[in-house]
C-alpha atoms as a PDB file:
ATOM      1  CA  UNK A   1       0.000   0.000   0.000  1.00  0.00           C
ATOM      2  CA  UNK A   2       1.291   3.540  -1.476  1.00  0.00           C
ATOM      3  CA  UNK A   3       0.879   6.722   0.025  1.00  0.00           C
ATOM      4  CA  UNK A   4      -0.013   9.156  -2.480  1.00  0.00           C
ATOM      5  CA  UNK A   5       2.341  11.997  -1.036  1.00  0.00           C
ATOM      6  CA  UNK A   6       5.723  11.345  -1.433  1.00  0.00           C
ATOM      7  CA  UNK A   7       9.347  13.861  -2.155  1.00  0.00           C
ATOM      8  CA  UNK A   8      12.600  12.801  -3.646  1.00  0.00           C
ATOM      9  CA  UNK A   9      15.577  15.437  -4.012  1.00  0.00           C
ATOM     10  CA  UNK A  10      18.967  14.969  -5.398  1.00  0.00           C
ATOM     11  CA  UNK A  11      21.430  17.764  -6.872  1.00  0.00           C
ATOM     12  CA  UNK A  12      24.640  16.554  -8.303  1.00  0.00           C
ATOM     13  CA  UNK A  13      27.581  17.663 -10.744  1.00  0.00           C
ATOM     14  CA  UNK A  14      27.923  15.129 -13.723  1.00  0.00           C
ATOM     15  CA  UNK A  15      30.603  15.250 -16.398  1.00  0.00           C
ATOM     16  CA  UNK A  16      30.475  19.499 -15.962  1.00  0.00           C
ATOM     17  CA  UNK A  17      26.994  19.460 -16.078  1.00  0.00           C
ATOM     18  CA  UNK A  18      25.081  20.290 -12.363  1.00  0.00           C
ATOM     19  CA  UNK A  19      21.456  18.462 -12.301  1.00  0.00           C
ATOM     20  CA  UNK A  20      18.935  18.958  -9.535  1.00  0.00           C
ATOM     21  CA  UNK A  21      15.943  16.928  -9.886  1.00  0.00           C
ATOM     22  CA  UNK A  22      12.623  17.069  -7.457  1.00  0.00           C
ATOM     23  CA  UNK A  23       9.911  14.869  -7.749  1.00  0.00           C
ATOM     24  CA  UNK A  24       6.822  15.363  -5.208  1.00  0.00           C
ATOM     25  CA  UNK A  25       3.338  13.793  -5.103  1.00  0.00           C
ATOM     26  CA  UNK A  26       0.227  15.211  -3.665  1.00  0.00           C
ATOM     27  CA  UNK A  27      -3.385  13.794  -3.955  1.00  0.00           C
ATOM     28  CA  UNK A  28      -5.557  12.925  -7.321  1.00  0.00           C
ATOM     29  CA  UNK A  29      -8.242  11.196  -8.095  1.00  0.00           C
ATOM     30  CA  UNK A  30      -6.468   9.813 -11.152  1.00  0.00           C
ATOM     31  CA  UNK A  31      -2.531   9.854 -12.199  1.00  0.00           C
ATOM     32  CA  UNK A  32      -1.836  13.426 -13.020  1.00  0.00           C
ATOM     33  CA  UNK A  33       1.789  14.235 -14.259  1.00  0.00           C
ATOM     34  CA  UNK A  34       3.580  17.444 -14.857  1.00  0.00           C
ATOM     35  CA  UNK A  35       7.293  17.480 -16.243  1.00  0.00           C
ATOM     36  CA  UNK A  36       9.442  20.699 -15.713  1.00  0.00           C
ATOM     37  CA  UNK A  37      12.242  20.877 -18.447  1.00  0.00           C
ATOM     38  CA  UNK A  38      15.143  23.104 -19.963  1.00  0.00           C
ATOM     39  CA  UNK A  39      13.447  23.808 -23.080  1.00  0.00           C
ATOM     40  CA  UNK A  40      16.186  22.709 -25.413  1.00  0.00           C
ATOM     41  CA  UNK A  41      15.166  18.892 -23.610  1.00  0.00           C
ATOM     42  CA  UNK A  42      11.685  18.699 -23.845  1.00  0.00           C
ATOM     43  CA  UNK A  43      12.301  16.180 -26.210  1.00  0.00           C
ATOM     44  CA  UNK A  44      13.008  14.187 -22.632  1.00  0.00           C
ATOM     45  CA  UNK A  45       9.836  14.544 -21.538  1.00  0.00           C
ATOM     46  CA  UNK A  46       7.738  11.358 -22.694  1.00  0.00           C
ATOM     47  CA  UNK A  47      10.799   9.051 -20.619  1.00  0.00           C
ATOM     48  CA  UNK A  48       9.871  10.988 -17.843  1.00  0.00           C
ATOM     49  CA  UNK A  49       6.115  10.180 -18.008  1.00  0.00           C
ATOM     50  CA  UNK A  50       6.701   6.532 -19.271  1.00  0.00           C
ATOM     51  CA  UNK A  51       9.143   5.866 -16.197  1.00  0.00           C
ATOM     52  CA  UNK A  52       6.556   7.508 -13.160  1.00  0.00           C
ATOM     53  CA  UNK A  53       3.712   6.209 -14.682  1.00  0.00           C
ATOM     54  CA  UNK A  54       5.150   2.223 -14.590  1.00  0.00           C
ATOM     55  CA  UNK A  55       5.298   2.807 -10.853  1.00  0.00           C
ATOM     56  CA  UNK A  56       2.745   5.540  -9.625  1.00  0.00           C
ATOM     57  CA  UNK A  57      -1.136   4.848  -9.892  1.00  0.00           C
ATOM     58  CA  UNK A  58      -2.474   8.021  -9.028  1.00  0.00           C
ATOM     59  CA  UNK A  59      -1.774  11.146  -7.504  1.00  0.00           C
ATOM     60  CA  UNK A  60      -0.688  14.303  -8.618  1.00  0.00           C
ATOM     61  CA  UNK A  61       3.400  13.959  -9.880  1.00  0.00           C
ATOM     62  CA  UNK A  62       5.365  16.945 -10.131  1.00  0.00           C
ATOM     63  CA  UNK A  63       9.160  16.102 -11.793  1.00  0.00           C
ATOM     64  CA  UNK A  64      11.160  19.165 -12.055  1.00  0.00           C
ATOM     65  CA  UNK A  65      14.190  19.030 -13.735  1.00  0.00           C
ATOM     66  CA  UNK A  66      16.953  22.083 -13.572  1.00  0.00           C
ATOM     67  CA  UNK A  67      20.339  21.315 -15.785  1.00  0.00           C
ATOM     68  CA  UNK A  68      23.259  23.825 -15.999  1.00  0.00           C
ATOM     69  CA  UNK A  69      26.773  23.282 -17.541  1.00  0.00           C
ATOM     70  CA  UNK A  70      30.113  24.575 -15.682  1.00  0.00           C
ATOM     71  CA  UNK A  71      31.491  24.276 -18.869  1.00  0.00           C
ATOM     72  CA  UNK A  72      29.988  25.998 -21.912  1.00  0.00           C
ATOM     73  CA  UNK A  73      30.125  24.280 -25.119  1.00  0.00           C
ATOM     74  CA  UNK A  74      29.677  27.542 -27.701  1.00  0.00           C
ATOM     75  CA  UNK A  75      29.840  28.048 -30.742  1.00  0.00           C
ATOM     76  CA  UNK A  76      30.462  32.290 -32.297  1.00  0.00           C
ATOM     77  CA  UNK A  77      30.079  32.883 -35.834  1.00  0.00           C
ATOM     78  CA  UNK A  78      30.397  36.734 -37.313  1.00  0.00           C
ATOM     79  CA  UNK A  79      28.182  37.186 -40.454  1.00  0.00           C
ATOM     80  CA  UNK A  80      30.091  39.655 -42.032  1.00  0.00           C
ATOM     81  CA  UNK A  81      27.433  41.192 -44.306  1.00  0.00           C
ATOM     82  CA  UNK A  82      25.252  42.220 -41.229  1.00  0.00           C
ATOM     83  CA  UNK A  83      28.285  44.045 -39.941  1.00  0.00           C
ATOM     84  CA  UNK A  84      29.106  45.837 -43.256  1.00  0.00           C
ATOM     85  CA  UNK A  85      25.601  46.865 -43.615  1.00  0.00           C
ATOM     86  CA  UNK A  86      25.494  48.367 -39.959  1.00  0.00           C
ATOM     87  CA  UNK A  87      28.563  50.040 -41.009  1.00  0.00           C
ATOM     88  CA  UNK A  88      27.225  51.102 -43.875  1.00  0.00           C
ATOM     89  CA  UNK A  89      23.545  52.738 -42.398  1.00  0.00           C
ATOM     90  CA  UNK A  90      25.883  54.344 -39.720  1.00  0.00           C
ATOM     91  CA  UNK A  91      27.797  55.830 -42.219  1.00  0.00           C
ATOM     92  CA  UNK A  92      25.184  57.627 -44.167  1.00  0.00           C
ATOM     93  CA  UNK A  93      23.048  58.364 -40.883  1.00  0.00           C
ATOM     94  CA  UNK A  94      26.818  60.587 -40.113  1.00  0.00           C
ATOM     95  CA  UNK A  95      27.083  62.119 -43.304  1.00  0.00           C
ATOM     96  CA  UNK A  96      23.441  62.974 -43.457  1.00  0.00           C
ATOM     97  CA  UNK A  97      23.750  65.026 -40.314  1.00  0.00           C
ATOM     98  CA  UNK A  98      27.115  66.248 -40.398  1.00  0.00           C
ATOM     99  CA  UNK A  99      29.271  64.383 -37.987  1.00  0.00           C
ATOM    100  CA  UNK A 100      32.702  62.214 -37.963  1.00  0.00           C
ATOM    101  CA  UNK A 101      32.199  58.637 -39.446  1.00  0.00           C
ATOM    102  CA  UNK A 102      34.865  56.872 -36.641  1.00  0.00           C
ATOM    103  CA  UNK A 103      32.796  53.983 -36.068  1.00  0.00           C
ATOM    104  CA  UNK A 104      33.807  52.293 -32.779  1.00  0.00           C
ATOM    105  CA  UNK A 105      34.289  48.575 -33.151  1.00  0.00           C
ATOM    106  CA  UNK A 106      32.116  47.898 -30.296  1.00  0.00           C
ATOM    107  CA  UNK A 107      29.120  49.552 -31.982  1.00  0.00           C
ATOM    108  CA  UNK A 108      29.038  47.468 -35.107  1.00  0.00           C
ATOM    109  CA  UNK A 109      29.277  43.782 -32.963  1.00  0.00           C
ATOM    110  CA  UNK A 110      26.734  44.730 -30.235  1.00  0.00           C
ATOM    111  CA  UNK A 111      24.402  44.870 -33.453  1.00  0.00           C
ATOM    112  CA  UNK A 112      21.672  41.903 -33.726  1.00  0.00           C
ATOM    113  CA  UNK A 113      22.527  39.308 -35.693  1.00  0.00           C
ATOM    114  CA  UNK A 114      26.387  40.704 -36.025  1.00  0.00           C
ATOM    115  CA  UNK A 115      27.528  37.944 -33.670  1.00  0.00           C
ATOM    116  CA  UNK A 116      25.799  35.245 -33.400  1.00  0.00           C
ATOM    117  CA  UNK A 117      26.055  32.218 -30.319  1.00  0.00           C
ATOM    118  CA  UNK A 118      24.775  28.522 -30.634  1.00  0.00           C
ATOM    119  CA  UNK A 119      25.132  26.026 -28.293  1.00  0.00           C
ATOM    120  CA  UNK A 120      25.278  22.107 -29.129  1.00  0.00           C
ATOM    121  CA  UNK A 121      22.933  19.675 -27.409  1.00  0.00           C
ATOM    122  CA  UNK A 122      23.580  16.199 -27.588  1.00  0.00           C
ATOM    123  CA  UNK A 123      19.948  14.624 -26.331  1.00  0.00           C
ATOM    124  CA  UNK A 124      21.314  11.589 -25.553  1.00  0.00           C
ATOM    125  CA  UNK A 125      24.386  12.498 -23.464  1.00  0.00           C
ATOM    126  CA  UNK A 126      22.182  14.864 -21.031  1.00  0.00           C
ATOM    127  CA  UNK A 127      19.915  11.897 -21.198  1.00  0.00           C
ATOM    128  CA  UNK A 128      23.065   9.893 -19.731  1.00  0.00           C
ATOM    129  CA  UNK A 129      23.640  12.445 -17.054  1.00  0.00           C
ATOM    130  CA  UNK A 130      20.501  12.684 -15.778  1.00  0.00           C
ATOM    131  CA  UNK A 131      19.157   9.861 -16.261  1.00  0.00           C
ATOM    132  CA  UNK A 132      21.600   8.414 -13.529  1.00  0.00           C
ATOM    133  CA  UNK A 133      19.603  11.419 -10.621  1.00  0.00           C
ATOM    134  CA  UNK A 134      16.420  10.799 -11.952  1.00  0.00           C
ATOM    135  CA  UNK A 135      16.471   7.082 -11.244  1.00  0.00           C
ATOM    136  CA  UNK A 136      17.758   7.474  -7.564  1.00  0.00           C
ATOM    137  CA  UNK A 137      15.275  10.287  -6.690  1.00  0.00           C
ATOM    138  CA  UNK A 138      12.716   8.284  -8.597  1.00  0.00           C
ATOM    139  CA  UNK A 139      13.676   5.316  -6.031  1.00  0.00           C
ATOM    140  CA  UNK A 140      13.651   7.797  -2.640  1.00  0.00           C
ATOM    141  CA  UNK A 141       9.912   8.876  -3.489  1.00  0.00           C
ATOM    142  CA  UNK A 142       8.983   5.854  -4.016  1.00  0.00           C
ATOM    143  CA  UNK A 143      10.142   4.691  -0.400  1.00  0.00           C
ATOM    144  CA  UNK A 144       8.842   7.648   0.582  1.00  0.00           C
ATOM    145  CA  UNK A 145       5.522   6.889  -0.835  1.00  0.00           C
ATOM    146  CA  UNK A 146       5.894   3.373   0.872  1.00  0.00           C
ATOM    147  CA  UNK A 147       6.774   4.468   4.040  1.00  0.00           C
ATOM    148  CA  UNK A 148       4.116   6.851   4.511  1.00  0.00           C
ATOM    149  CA  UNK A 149       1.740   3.938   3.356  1.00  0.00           C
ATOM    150  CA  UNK A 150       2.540   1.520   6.148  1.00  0.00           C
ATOM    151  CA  UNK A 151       1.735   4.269   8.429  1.00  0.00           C
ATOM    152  CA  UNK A 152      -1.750   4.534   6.776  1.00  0.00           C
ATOM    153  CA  UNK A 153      -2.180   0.811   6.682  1.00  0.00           C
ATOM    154  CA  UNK A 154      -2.057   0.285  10.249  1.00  0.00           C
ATOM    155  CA  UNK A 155      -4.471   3.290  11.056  1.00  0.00           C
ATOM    156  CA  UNK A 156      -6.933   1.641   8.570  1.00  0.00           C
ATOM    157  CA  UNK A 157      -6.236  -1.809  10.426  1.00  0.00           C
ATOM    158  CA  UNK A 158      -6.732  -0.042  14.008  1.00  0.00           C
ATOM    159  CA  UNK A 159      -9.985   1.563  12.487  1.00  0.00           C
ATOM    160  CA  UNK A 160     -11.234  -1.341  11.132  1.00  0.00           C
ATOM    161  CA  UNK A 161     -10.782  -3.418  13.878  1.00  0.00           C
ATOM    162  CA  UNK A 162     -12.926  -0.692  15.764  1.00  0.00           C
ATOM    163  CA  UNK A 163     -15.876  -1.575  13.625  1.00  0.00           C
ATOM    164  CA  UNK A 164     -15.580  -5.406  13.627  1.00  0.00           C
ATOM    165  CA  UNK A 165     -16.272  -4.820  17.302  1.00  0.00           C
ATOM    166  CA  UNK A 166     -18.921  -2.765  16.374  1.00  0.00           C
ATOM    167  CA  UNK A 167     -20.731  -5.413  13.994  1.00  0.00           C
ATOM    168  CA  UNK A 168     -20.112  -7.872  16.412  1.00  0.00           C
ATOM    169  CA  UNK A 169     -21.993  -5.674  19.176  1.00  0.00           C
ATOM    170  CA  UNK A 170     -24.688  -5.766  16.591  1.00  0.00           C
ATOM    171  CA  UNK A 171     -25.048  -8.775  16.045  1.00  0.00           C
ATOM    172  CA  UNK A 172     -24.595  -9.713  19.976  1.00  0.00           C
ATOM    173  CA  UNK A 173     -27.315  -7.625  20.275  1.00  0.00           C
ATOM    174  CA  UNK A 174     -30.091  -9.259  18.411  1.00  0.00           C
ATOM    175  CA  UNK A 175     -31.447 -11.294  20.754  1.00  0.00           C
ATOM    176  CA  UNK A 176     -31.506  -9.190  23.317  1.00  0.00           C
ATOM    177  CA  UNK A 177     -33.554  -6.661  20.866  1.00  0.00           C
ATOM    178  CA  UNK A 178     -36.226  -9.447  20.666  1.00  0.00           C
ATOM    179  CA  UNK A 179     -36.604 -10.404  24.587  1.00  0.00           C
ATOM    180  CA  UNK A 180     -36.421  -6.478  25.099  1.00  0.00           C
ATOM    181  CA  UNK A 181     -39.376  -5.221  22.309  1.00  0.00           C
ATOM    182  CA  UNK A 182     -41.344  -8.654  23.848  1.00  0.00           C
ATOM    183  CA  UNK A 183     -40.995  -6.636  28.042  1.00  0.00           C
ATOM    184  CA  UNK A 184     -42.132  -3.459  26.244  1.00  0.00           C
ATOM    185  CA  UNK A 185     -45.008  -4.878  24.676  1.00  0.00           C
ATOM    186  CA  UNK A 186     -45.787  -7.335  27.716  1.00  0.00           C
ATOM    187  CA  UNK A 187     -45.444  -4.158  30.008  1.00  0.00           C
ATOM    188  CA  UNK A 188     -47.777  -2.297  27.434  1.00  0.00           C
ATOM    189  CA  UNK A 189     -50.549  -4.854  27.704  1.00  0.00           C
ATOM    190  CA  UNK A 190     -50.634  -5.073  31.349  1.00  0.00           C
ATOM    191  CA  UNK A 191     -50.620  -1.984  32.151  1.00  0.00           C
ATOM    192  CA  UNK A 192     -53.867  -1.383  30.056  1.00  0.00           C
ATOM    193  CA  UNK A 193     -55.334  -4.533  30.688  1.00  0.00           C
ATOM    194  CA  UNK A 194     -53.744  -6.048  33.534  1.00  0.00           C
ATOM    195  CA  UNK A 195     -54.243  -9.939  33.903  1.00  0.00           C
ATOM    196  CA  UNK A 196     -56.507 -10.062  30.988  1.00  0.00           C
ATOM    197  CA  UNK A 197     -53.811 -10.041  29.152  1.00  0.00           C
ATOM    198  CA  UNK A 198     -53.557 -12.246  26.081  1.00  0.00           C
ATOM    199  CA  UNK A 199     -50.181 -13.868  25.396  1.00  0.00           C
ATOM    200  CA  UNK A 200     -51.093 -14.867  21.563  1.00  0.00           C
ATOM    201  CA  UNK A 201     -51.625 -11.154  20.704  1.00  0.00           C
ATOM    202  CA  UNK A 202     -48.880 -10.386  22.942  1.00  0.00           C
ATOM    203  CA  UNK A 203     -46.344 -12.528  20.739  1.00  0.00           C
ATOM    204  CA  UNK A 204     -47.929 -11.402  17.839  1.00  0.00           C
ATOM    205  CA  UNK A 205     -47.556  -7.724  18.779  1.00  0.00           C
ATOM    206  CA  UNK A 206     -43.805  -8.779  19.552  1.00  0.00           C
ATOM    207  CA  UNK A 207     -43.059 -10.665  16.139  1.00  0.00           C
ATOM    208  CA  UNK A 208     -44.597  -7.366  14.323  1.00  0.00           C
ATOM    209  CA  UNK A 209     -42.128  -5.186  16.090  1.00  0.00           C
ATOM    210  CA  UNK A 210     -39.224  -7.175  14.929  1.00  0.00           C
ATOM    211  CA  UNK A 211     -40.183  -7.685  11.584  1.00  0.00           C
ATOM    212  CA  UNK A 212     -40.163  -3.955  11.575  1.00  0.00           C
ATOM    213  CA  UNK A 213     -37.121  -2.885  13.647  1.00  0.00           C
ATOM    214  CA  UNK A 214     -34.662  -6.225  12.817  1.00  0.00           C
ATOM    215  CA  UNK A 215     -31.205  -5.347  12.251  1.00  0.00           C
ATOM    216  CA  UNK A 216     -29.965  -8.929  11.143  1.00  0.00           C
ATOM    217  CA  UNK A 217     -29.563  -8.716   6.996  1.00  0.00           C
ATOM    218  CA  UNK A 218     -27.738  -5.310   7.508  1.00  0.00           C
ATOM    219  CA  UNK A 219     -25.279  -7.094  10.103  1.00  0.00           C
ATOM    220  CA  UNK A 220     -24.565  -9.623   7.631  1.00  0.00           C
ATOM    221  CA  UNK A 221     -23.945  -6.996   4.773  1.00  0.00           C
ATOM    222  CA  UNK A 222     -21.766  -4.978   7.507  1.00  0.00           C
ATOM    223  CA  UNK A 223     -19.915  -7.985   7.679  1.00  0.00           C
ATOM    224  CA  UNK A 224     -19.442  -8.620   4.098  1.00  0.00           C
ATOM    225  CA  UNK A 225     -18.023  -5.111   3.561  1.00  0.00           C
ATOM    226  CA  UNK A 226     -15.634  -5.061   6.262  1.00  0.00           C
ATOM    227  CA  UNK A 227     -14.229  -8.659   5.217  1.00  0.00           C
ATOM    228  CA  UNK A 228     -14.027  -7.247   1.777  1.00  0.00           C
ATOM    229  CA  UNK A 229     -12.188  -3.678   2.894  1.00  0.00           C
ATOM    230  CA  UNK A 230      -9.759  -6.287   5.089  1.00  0.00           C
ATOM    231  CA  UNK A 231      -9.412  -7.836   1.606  1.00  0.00           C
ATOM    232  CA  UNK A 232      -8.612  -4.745  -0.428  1.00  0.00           C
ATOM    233  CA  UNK A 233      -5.868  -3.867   2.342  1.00  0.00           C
ATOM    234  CA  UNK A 234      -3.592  -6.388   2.423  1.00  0.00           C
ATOM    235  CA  UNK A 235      -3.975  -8.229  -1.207  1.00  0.00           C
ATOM    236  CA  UNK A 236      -4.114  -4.861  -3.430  1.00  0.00           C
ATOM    237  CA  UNK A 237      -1.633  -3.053  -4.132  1.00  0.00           C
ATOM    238  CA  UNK A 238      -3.415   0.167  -4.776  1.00  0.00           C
ATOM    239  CA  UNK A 239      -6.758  -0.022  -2.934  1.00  0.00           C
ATOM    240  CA  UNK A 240      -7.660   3.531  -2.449  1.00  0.00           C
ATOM    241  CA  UNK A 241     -10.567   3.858  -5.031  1.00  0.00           C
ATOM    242  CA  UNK A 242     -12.118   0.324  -3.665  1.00  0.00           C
ATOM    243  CA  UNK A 243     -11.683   1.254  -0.537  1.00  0.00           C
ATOM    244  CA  UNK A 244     -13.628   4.390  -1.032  1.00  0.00           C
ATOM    245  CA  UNK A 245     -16.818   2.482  -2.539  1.00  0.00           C
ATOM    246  CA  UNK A 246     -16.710  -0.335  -0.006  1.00  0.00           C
ATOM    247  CA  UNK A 247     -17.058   2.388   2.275  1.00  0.00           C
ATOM    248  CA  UNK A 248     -20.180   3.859   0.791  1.00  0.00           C
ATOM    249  CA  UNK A 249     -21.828   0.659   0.658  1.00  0.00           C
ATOM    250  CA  UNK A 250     -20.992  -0.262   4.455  1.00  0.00           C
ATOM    251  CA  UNK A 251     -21.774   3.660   6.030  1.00  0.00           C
ATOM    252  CA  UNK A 252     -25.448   2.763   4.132  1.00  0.00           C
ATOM    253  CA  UNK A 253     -25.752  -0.293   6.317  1.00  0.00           C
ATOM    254  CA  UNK A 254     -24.994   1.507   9.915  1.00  0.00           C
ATOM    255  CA  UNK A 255     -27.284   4.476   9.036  1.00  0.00           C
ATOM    256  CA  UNK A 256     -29.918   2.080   8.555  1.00  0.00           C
ATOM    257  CA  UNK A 257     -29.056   0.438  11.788  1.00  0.00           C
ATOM    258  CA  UNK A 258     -28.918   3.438  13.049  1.00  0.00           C
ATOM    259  CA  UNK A 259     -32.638   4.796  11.791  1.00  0.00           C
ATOM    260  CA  UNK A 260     -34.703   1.300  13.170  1.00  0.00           C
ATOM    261  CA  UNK A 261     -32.562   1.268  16.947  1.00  0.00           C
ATOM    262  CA  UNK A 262     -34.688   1.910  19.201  1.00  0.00           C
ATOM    263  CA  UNK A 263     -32.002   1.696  22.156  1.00  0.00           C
ATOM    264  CA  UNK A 264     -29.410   3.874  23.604  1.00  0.00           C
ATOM    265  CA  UNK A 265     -26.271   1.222  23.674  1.00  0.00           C
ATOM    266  CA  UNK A 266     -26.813   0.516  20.056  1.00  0.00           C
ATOM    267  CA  UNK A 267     -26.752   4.202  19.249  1.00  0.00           C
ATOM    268  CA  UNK A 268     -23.699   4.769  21.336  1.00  0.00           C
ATOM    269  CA  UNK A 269     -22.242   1.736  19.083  1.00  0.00           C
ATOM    270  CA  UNK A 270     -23.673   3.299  15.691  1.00  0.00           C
ATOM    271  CA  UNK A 271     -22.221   6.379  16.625  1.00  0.00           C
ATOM    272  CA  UNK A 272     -18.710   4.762  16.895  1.00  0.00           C
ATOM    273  CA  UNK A 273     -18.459   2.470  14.153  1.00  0.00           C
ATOM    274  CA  UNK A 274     -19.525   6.130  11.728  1.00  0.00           C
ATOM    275  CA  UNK A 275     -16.827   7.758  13.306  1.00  0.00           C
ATOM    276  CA  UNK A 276     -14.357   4.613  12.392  1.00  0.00           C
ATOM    277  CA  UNK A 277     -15.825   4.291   8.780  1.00  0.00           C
ATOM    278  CA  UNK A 278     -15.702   7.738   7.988  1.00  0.00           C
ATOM    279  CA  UNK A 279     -11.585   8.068   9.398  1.00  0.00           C
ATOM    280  CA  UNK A 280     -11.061   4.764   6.656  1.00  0.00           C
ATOM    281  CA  UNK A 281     -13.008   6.932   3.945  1.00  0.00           C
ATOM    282  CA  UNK A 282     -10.755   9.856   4.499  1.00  0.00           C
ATOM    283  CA  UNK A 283      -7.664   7.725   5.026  1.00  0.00           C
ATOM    284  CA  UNK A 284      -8.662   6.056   1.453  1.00  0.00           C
ATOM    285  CA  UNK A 285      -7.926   9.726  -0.235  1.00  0.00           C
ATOM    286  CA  UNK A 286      -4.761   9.388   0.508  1.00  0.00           C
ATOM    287  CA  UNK A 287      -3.503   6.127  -0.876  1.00  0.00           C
ATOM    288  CA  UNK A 288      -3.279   4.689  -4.015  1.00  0.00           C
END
């Protein structure tokens, strides 16, 4: 089980060439990834993707990449006719208005286009270089990720535990709903008609009642749902979206458990295994 927040930070000099890369996670519904890049490696960009996306499910990826050479490899070329024709516009600007025509050297090269610098990337060799960061960042967010999932694996285990006790309160419970609804009614019919009291309408009265207020096929479904989150936690990988419906389906279960009790120790219970269910639903967010 993955945690979907997770960092990884390395910064490193390679060959003359100083990389930094950062990759941090944050929550998503679905696998979200955004790739920072110099832009003269954007062609980089789709190894980037294909190498988070064969390990990250979802969440919200930020990779930001920052490359800088201690060593420049430049190229200067002069283009000799864009010189001569600054020269020559200078020139006639000066005669034009009357003044010298000593044309500083520094004017004429500071002119656009008059020198002219390129830089050679090889794709393949930053690739090289950066690839060797990447990977071991790439490997400390994913520990990260891990680490802070085992933590939110045992709080789902300690919450779910909470409402196994719960369900099995419920179901403890049941017969003690039936003798219980049967004093009520008995009480009810004496106290109107004291010992005239008749015990087939009494049982009758009773067996009503529980048809109407029984709490036994939503214990069994409770069940069901908690075995099944139990199952999504330890045998998948990235249970967070499962985990999510399960809970749904179970929370539907103790509200209607909740809407036919008719007795203060099983609302005490309801109100704890809601507060359990709804810390696994939040928990669930946050993983995978």
């Amino acid at each position: 089980m993955n945690s979907m927040t997770g960092y990884g930070y390395k910064e490193t000099i390679i060959d003359n060439t100083q990389i930094s890369v950062e990759i941090k996670s944050v929550n998503s519904r679905f696998l979200d990834i955004n790739v920072g890049l110099p832009p003269y490696l954007n062609q980089l960009e789709s190894r980037i993707r294909k190498a988070i996306s064969c390990c990250i499910v979802r969440g919200k990826v930020d990779v930001n990449i920052h490359v800088k050479d201690t060593i420049h490899a430049t190229k200067v070329t002069a283009d000799i006719n864009a010189a001569l024709a600054y020269r020559d516009a200078i020139v006639s600007i000066a005669k034009a208005i009357g003044r010298n025509t000593d044309i500083p050297l520094g004017l004429i090269i500071s002119q656009e286009g008059v020198l002219n610098i390129t830089r050679e990337y090889d794709e393949e060799d930053y690739w090289r270089k950066i690839e060797i960061v990447f990977n071991e960042v790439l490997l400390q967010f994913k520990n990260d990720r891990e680490r802070e999932g085992e933590n939110l694996k045992k709080d789902l285990l300690e919450k779910l535990d909470v409402l196994d006790k719960c369900a099995s309160f419920f179901k403890e419970w049941q017969p003690e709903l039936e003798k219980r609804f049967k004093e009520i009614i008995t009480n009810k019919f004496k106290e109107l008609l004291e010992d005239h009291a008749d015990e087939n309408r009494i049982l009758q009265e009773t067996a009503a009642m529980i048809v109407k207020y029984t709490i036994n096929e939503e214990i069994i479904r409770l069940h069901s749902h908690l075995e099944a989150m139990r199952n999504e936690i330890y045998n998948n990988p990235a249970p967070g979206k499962r985990l999510d419906f399960i809970c749904q389906e179970a929370n539907r279960e103790i509200n209607t458990i909740g809407s036919k009790n008719q007795f203060t120790e099983v609302g005490a219970m309801v109100v704890n295994a809601k507060d359990a269910l709804e810390n696994i639903r939040e928990q669930s967010k946050n993983i995978e």
